[in-house]
C-alpha atoms as a PDB file:
ATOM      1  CA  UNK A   1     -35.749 -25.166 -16.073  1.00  0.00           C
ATOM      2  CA  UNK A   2     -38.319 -27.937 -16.793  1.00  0.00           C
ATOM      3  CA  UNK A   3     -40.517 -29.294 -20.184  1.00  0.00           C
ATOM      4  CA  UNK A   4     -43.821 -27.251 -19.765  1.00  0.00           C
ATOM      5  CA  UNK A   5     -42.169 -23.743 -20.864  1.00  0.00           C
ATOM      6  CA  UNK A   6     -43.464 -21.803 -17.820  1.00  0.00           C
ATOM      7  CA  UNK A   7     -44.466 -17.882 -19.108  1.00  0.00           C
ATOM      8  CA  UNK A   8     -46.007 -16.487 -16.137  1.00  0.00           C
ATOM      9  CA  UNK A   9     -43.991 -14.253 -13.430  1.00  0.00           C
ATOM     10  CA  UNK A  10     -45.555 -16.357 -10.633  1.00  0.00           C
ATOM     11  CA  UNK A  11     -45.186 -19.893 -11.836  1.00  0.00           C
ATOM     12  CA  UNK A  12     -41.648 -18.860 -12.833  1.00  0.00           C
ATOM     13  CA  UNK A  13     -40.876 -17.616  -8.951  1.00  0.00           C
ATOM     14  CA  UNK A  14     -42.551 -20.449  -7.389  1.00  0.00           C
ATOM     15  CA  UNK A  15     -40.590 -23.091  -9.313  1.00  0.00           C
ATOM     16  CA  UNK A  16     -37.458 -21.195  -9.066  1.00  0.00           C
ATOM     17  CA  UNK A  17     -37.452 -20.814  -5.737  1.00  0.00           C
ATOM     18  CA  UNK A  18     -38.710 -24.577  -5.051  1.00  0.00           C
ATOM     19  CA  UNK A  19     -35.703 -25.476  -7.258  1.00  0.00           C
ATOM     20  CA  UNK A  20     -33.355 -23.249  -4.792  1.00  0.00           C
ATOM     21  CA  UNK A  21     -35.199 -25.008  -1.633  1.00  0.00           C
ATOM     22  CA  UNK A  22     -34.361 -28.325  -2.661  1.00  0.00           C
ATOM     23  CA  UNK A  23     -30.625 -27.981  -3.152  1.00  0.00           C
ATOM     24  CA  UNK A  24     -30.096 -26.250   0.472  1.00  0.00           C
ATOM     25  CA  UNK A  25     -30.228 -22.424  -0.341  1.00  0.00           C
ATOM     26  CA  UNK A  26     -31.055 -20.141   2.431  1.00  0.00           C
ATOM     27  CA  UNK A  27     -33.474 -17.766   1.670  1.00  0.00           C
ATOM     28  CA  UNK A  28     -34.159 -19.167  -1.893  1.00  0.00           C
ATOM     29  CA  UNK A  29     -37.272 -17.158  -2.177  1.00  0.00           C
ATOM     30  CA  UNK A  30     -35.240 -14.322  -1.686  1.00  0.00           C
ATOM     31  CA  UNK A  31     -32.335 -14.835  -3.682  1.00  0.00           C
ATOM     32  CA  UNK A  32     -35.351 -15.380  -6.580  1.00  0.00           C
ATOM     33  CA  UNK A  33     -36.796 -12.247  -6.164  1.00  0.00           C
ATOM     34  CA  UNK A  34     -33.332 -10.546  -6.236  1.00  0.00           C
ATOM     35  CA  UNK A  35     -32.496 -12.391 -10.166  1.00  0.00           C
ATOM     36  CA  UNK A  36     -35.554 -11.744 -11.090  1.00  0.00           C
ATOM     37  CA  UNK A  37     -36.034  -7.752 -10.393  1.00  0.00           C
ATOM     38  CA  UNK A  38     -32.707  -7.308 -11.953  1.00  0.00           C
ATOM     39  CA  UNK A  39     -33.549  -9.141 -14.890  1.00  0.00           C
ATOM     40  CA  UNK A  40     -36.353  -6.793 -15.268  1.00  0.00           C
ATOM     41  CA  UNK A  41     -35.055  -3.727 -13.720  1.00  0.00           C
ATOM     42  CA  UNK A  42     -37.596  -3.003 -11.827  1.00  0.00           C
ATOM     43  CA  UNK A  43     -38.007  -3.111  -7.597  1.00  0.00           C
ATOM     44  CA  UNK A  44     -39.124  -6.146  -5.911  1.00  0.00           C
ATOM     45  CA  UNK A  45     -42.031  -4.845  -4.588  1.00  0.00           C
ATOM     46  CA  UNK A  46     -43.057  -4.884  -8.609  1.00  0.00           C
ATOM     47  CA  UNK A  47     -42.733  -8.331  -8.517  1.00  0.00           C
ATOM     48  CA  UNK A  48     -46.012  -8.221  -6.072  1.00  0.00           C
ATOM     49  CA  UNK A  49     -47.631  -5.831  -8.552  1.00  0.00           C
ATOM     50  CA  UNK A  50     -47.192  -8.101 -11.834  1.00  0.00           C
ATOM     51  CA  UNK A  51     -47.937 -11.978 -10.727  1.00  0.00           C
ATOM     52  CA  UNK A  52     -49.868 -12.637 -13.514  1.00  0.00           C
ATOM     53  CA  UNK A  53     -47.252 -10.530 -16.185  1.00  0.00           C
ATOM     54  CA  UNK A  54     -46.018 -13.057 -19.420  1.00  0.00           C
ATOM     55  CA  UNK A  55     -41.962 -12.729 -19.375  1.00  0.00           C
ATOM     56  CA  UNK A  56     -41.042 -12.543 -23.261  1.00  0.00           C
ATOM     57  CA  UNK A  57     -38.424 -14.814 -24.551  1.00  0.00           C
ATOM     58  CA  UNK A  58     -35.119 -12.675 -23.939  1.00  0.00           C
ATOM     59  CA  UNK A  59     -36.284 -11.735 -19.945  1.00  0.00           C
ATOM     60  CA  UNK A  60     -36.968 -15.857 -19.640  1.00  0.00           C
ATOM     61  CA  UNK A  61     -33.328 -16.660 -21.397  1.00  0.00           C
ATOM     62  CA  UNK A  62     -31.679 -14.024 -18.993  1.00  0.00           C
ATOM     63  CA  UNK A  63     -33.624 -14.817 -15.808  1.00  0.00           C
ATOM     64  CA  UNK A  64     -32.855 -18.817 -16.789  1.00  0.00           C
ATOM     65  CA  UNK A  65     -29.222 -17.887 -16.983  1.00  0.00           C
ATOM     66  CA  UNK A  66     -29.065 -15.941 -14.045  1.00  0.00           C
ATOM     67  CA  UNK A  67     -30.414 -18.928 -11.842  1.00  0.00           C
ATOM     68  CA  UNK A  68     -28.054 -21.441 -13.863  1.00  0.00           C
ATOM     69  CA  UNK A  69     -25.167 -18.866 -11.957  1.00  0.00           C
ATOM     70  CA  UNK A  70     -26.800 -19.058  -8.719  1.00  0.00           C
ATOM     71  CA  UNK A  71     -27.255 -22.973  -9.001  1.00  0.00           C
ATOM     72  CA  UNK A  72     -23.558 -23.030  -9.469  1.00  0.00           C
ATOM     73  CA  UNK A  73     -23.150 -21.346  -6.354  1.00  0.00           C
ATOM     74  CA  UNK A  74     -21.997 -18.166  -7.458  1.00  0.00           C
ATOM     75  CA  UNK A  75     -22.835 -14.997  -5.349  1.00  0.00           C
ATOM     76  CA  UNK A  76     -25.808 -13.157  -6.274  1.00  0.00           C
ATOM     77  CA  UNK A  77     -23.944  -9.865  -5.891  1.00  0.00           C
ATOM     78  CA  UNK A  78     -21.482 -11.328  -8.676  1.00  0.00           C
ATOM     79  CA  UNK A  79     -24.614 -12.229 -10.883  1.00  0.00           C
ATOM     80  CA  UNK A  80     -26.744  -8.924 -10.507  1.00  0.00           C
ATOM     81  CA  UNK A  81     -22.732  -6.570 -10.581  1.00  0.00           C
ATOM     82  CA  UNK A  82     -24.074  -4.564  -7.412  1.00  0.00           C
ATOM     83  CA  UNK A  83     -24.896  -4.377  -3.806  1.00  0.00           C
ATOM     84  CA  UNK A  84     -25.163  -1.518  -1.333  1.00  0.00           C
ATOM     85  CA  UNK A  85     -23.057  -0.830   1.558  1.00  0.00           C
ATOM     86  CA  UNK A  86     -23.751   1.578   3.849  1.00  0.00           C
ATOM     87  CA  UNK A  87     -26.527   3.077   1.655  1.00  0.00           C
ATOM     88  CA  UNK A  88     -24.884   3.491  -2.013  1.00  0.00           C
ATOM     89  CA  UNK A  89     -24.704   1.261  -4.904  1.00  0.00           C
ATOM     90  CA  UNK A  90     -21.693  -0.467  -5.016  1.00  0.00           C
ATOM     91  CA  UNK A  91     -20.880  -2.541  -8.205  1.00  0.00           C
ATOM     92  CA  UNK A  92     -18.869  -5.728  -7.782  1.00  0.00           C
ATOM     93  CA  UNK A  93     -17.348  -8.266  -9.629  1.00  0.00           C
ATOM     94  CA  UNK A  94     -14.810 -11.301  -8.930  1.00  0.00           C
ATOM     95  CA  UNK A  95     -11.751  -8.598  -8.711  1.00  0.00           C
ATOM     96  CA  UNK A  96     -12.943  -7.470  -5.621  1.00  0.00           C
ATOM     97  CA  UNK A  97     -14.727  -8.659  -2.165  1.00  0.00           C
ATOM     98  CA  UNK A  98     -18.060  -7.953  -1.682  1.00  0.00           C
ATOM     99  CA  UNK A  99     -18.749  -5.806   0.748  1.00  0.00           C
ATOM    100  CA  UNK A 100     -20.594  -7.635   3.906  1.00  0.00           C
ATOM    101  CA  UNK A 101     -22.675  -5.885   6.391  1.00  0.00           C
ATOM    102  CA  UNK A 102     -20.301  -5.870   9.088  1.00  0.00           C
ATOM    103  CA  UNK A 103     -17.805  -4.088   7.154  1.00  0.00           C
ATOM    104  CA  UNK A 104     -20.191  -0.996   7.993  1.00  0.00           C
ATOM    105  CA  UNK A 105     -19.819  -1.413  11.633  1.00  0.00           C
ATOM    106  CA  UNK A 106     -16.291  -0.519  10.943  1.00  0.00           C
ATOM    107  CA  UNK A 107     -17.294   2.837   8.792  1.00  0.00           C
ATOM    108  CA  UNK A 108     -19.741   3.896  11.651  1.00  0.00           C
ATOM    109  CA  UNK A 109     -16.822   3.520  14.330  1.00  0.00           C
ATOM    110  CA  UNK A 110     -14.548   6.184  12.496  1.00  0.00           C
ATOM    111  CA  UNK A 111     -17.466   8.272  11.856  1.00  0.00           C
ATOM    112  CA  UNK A 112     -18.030   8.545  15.385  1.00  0.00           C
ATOM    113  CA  UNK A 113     -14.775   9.131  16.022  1.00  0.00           C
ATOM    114  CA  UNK A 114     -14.390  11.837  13.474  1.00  0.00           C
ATOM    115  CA  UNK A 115     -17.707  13.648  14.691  1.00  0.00           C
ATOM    116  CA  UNK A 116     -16.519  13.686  18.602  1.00  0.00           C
ATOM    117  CA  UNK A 117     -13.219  15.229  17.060  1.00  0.00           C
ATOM    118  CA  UNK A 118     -15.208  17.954  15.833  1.00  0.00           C
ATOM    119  CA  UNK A 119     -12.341  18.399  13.007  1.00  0.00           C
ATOM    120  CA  UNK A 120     -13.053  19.789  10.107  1.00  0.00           C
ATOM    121  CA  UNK A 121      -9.944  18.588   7.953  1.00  0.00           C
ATOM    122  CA  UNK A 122      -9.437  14.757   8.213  1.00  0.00           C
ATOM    123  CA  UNK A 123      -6.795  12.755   6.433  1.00  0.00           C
ATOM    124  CA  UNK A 124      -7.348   8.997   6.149  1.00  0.00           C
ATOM    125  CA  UNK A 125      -5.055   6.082   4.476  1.00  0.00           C
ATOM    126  CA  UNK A 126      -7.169   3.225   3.225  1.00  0.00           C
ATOM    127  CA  UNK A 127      -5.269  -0.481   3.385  1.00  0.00           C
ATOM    128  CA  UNK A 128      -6.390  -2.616   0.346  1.00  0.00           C
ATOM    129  CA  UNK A 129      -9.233  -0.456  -1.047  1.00  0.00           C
ATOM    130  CA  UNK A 130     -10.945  -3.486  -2.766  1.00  0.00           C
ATOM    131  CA  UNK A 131     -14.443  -1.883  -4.487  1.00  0.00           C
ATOM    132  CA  UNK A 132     -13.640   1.099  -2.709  1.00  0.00           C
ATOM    133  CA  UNK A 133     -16.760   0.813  -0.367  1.00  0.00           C
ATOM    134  CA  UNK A 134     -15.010   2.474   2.655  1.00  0.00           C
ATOM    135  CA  UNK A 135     -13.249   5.090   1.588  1.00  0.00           C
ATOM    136  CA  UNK A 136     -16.528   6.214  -0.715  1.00  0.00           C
ATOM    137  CA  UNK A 137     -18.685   5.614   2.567  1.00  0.00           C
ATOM    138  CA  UNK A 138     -16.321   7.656   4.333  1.00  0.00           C
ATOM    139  CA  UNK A 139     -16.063  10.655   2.032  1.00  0.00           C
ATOM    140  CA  UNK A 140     -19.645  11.043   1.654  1.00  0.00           C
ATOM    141  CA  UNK A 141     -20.829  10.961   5.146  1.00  0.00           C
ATOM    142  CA  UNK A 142     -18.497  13.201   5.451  1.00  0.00           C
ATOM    143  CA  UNK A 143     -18.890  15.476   3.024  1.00  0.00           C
ATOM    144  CA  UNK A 144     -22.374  15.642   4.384  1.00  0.00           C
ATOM    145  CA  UNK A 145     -21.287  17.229   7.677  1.00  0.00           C
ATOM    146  CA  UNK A 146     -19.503  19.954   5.757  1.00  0.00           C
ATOM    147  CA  UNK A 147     -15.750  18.050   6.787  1.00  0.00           C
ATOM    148  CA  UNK A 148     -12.794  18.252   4.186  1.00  0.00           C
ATOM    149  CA  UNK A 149     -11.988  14.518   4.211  1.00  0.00           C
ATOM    150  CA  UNK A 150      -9.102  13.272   1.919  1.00  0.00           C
ATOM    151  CA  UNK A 151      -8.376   9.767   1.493  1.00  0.00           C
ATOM    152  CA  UNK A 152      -5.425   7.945   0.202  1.00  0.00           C
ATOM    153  CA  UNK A 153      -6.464   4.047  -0.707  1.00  0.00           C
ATOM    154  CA  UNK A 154      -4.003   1.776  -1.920  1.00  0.00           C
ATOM    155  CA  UNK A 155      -5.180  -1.571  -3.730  1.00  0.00           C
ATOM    156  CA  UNK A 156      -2.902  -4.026  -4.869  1.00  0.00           C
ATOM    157  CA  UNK A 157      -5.117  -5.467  -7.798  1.00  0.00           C
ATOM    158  CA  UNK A 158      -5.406  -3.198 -11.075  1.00  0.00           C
ATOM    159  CA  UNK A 159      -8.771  -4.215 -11.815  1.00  0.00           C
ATOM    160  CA  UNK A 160      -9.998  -3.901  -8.199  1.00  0.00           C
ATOM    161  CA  UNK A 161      -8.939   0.036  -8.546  1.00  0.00           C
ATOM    162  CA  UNK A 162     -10.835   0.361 -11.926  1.00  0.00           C
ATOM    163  CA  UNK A 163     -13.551  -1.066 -10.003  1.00  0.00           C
ATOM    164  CA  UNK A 164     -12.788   1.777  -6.797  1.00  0.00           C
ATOM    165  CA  UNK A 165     -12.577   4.287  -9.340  1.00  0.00           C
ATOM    166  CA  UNK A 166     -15.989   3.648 -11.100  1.00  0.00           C
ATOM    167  CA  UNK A 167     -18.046   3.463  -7.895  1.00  0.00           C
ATOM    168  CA  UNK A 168     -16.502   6.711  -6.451  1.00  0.00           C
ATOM    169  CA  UNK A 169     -17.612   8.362 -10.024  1.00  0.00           C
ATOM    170  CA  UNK A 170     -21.055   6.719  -9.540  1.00  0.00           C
ATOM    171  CA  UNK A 171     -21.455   8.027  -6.218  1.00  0.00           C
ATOM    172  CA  UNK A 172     -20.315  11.343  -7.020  1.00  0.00           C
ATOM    173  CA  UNK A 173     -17.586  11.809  -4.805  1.00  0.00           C
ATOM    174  CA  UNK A 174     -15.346  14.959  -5.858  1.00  0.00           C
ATOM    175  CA  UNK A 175     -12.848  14.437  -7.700  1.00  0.00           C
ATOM    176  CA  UNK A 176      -9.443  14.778  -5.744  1.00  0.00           C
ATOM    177  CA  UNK A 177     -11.153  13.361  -2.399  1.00  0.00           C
ATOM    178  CA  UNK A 178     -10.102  10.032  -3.057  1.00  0.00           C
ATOM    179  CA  UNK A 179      -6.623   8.977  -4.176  1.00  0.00           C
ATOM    180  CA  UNK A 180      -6.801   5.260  -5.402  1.00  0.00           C
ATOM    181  CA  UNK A 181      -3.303   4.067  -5.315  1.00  0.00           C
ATOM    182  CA  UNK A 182      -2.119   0.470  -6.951  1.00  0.00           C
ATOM    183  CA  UNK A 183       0.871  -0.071  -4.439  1.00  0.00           C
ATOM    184  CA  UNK A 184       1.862  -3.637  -2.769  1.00  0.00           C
ATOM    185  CA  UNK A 185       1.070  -2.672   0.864  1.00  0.00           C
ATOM    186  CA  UNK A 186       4.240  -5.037   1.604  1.00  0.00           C
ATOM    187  CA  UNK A 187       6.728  -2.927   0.119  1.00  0.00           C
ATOM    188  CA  UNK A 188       5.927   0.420   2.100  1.00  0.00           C
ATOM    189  CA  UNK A 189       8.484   0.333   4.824  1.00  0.00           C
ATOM    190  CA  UNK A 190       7.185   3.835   6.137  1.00  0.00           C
ATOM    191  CA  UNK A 191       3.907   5.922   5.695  1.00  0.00           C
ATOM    192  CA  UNK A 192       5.535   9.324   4.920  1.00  0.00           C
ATOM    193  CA  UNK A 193       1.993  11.582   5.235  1.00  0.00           C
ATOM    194  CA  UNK A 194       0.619  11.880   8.549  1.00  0.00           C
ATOM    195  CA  UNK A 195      -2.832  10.667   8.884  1.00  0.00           C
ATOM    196  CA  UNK A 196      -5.683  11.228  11.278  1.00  0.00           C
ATOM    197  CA  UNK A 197      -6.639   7.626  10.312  1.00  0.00           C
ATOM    198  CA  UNK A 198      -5.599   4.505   9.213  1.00  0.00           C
ATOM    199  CA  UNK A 199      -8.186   2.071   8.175  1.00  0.00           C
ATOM    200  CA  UNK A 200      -7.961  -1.472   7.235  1.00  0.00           C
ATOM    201  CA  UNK A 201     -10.594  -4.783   6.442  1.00  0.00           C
ATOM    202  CA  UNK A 202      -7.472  -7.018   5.522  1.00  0.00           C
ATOM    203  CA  UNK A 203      -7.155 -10.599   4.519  1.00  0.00           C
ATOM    204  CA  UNK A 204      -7.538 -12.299   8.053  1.00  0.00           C
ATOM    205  CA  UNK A 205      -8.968 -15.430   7.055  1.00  0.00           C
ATOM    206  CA  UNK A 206      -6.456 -18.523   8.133  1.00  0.00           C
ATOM    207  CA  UNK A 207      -5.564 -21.052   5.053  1.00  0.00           C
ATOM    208  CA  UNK A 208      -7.361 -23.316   7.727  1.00  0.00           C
ATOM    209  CA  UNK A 209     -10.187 -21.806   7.770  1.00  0.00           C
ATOM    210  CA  UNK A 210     -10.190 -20.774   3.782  1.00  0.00           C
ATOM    211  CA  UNK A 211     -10.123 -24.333   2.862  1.00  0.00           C
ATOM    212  CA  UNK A 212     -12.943 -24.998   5.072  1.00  0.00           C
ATOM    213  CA  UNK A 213     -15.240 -21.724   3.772  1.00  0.00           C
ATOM    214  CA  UNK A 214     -18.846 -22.125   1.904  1.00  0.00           C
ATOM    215  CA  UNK A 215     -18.772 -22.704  -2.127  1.00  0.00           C
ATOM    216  CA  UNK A 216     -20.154 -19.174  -2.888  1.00  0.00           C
ATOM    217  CA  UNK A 217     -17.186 -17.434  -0.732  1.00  0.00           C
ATOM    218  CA  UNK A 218     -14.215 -19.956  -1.854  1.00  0.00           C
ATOM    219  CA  UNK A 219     -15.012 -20.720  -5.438  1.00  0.00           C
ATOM    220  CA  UNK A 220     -15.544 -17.086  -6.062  1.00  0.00           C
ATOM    221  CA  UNK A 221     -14.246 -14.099  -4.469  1.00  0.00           C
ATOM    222  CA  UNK A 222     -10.516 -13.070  -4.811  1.00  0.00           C
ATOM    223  CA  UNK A 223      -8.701 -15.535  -2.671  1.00  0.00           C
ATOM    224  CA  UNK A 224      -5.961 -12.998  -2.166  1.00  0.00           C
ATOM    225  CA  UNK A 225      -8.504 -10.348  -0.466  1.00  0.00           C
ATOM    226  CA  UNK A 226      -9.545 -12.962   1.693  1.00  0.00           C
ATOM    227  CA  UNK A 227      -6.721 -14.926   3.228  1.00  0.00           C
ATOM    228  CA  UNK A 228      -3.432 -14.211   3.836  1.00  0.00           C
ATOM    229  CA  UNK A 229      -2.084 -18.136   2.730  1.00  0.00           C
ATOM    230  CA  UNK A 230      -0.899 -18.395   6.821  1.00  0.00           C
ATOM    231  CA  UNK A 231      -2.489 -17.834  10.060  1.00  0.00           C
ATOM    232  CA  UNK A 232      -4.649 -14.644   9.228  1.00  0.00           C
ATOM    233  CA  UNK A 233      -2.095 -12.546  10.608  1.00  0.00           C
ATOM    234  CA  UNK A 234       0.172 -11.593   8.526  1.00  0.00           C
ATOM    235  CA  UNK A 235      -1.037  -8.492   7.644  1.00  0.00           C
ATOM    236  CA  UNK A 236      -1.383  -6.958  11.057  1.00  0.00           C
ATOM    237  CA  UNK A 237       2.170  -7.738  11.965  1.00  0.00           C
ATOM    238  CA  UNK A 238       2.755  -5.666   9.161  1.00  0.00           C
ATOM    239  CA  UNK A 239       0.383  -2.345  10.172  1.00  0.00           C
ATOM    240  CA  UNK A 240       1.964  -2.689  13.890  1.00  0.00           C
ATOM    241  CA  UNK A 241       5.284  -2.565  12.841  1.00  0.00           C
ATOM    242  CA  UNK A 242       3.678   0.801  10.660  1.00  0.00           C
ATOM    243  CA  UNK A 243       1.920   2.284  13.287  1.00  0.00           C
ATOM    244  CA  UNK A 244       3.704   1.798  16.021  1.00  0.00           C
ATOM    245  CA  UNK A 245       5.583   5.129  15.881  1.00  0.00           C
ATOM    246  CA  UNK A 246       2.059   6.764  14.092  1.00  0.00           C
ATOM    247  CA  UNK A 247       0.142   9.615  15.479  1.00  0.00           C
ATOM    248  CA  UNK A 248      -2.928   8.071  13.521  1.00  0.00           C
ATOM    249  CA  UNK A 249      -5.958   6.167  15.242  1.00  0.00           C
ATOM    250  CA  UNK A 250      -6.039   3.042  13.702  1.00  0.00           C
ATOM    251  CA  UNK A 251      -9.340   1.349  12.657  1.00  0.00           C
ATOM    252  CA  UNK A 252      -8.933  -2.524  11.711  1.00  0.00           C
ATOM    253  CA  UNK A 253     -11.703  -5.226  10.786  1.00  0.00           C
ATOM    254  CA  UNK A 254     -10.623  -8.508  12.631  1.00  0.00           C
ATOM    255  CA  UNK A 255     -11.538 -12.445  12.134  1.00  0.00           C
ATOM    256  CA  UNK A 256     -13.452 -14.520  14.571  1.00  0.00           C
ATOM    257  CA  UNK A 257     -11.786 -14.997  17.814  1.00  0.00           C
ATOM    258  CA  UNK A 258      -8.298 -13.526  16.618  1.00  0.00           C
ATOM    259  CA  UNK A 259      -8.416 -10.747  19.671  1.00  0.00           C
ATOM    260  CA  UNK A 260      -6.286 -12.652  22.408  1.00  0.00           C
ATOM    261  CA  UNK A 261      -3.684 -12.734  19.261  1.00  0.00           C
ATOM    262  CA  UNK A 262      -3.903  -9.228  18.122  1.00  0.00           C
ATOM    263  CA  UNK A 263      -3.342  -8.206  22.476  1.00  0.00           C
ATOM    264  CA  UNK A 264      -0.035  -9.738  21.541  1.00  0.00           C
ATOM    265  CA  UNK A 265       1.098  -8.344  18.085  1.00  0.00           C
ATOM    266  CA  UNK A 266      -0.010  -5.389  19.215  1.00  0.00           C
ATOM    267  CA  UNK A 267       1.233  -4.240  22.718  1.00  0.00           C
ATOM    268  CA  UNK A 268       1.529  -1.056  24.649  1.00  0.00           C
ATOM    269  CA  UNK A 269      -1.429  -0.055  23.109  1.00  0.00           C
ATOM    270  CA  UNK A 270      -4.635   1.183  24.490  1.00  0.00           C
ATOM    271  CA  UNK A 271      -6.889  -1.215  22.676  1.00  0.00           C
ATOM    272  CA  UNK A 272     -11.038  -0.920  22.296  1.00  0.00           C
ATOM    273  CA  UNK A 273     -12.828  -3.967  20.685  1.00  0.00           C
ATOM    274  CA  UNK A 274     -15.839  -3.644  19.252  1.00  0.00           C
ATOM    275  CA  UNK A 275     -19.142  -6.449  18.205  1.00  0.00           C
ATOM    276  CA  UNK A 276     -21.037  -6.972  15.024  1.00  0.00           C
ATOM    277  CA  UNK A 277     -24.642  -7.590  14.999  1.00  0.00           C
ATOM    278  CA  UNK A 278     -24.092 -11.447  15.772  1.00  0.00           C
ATOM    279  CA  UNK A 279     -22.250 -10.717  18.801  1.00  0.00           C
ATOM    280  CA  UNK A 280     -18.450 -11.428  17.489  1.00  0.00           C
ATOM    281  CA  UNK A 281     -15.679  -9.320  17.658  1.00  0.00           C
ATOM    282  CA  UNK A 282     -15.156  -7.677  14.513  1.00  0.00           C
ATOM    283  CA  UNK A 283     -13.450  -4.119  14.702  1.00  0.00           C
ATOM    284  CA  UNK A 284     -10.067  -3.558  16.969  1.00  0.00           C
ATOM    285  CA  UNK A 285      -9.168   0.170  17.618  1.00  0.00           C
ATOM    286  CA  UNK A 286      -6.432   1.826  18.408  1.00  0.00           C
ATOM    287  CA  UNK A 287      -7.054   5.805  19.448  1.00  0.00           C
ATOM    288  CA  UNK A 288      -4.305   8.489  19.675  1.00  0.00           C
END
């Protein structure tokens, strides 16, 4: 970090988050705070609390190695192995995406849909699961309202379902709620259950725009959950030509300005866009 061995939790913030300044991180001060109350388990408020606190040797080696990561432009989700989505802890690492704040947008738009049905038994199928954020979201809001919810969520990465399977155990979700499945969602030529839902946040990203995505994002989360190596298409073409005789409402996550394309792929449908906080349209719906 620099000569003079700094001890105190104060100096160690300020020149931290200095360093983070001066090579263009956003929110450096933030991103210090975040390292930092991880490295010492504690809340960040704490931080506020213990300025003038000595770190020993081993929380100064961690913390150093922590910011090393971060330097290197590695998310701070990936460093810390958690964030929350939609209010529960969600642990993360390179096998899956991390879960962004839109993504929630799309959870709150099924809910509401599921609420106005006023069912009480809901079947959902989950396309490419990742950390399992939605389908866990989705069982226990659920499960709050006193609604039988059972979710099928197919992942094609091994690791990302080990991943699915510890957060739904962490989040006590009942066991038999949620059925992670490791299945290629290219080689199902026909969803046999019926479903009240289908529910998707696929890879829409265009090799174009991949190529052209921030170091933290490219150099580190799973290319394959992010783009689908063509136009960003690829896999709705797909879930049309799989819905298209469904009786389920379809819930999708979309890219930036891909809705004049989807109109096309996806015709004779009664289709309902919907925003994300920044004003883009991010979730494409399809009600039956």
């Amino acid at each position: 970090m620099q000569k003079t061995q700094l001890t105190r939790l104060i100096d160690i913030l300020k020149y931290s988050t200095d360093l983070l300044a001066s090579k263009g991180f956003h929110e450096s001060r933030l991103n210090v705070e975040l390292l930092m109350a991880d490295v010492l388990n504690c809340d960040r408020m704490k931080l506020y609390l213990d300025f003038e606190k000595p770190l020993n040797v081993e929380e100064r080696n961690k913390f150093k190695n922590a910011l090393i990561r971060r330097l290197n432009h590695e998310p701070l989700q990936y460093i810390t192995g958690k964030t929350n989505f939609f209010g529960y802890d969600i642990k993360v690492n390179k096998s899956v995406l991390i879960p962004r704040p839109e993504t929630e947008i799309l959870v709150e738009e099924i809910l509401k849909d599921i609420y106005l049905s006023a069912k009480k038994q809901i079947r959902i199928f989950e396309i490419g699961t990742g950390s399992g954020c939605i389908s866990i979201a989705l069982s226990k809001e659920t499960e709050k309202r006193g609604i039988e919810c059972k979710i099928d969520a197919i992942e094609i990465s091994k690791d990302a379902i080990e991943i699915a399977e510890i957060n739904a155990k962490n989040n006590n979700v009942p066991n038999g709620n949620i059925n992670f499945i490791h299945q290629d969602f290219f080689d199902i030529e026909k969803i046999e259950k019926e479903y009240n839902y289908i529910v998707a946040n696929p890879p829409y990203i265009s090799i174009s725009d991949f190529l052209q995505l921030d170091k933290d994002v490219k150099n580190f989360e799973p290319r394959f959950a992010l783009t689908d190596e063509n136009d960003g298409l690829t896999f709705y073409k797909k879930i049309q030509n799989l819905t298209k005789e469904s009786k389920s409402s379809v819930f999708l996550e979309i890219g930036y300005n891909q809705e004049k394309s989807l109109r096309e792929i996806f015709t004779n449908n009664n289709l309902v866009f919907k925003k994300d906080y920044s004003g883009i349209t991010r979730i494409m719906i399809i009600r039956k």
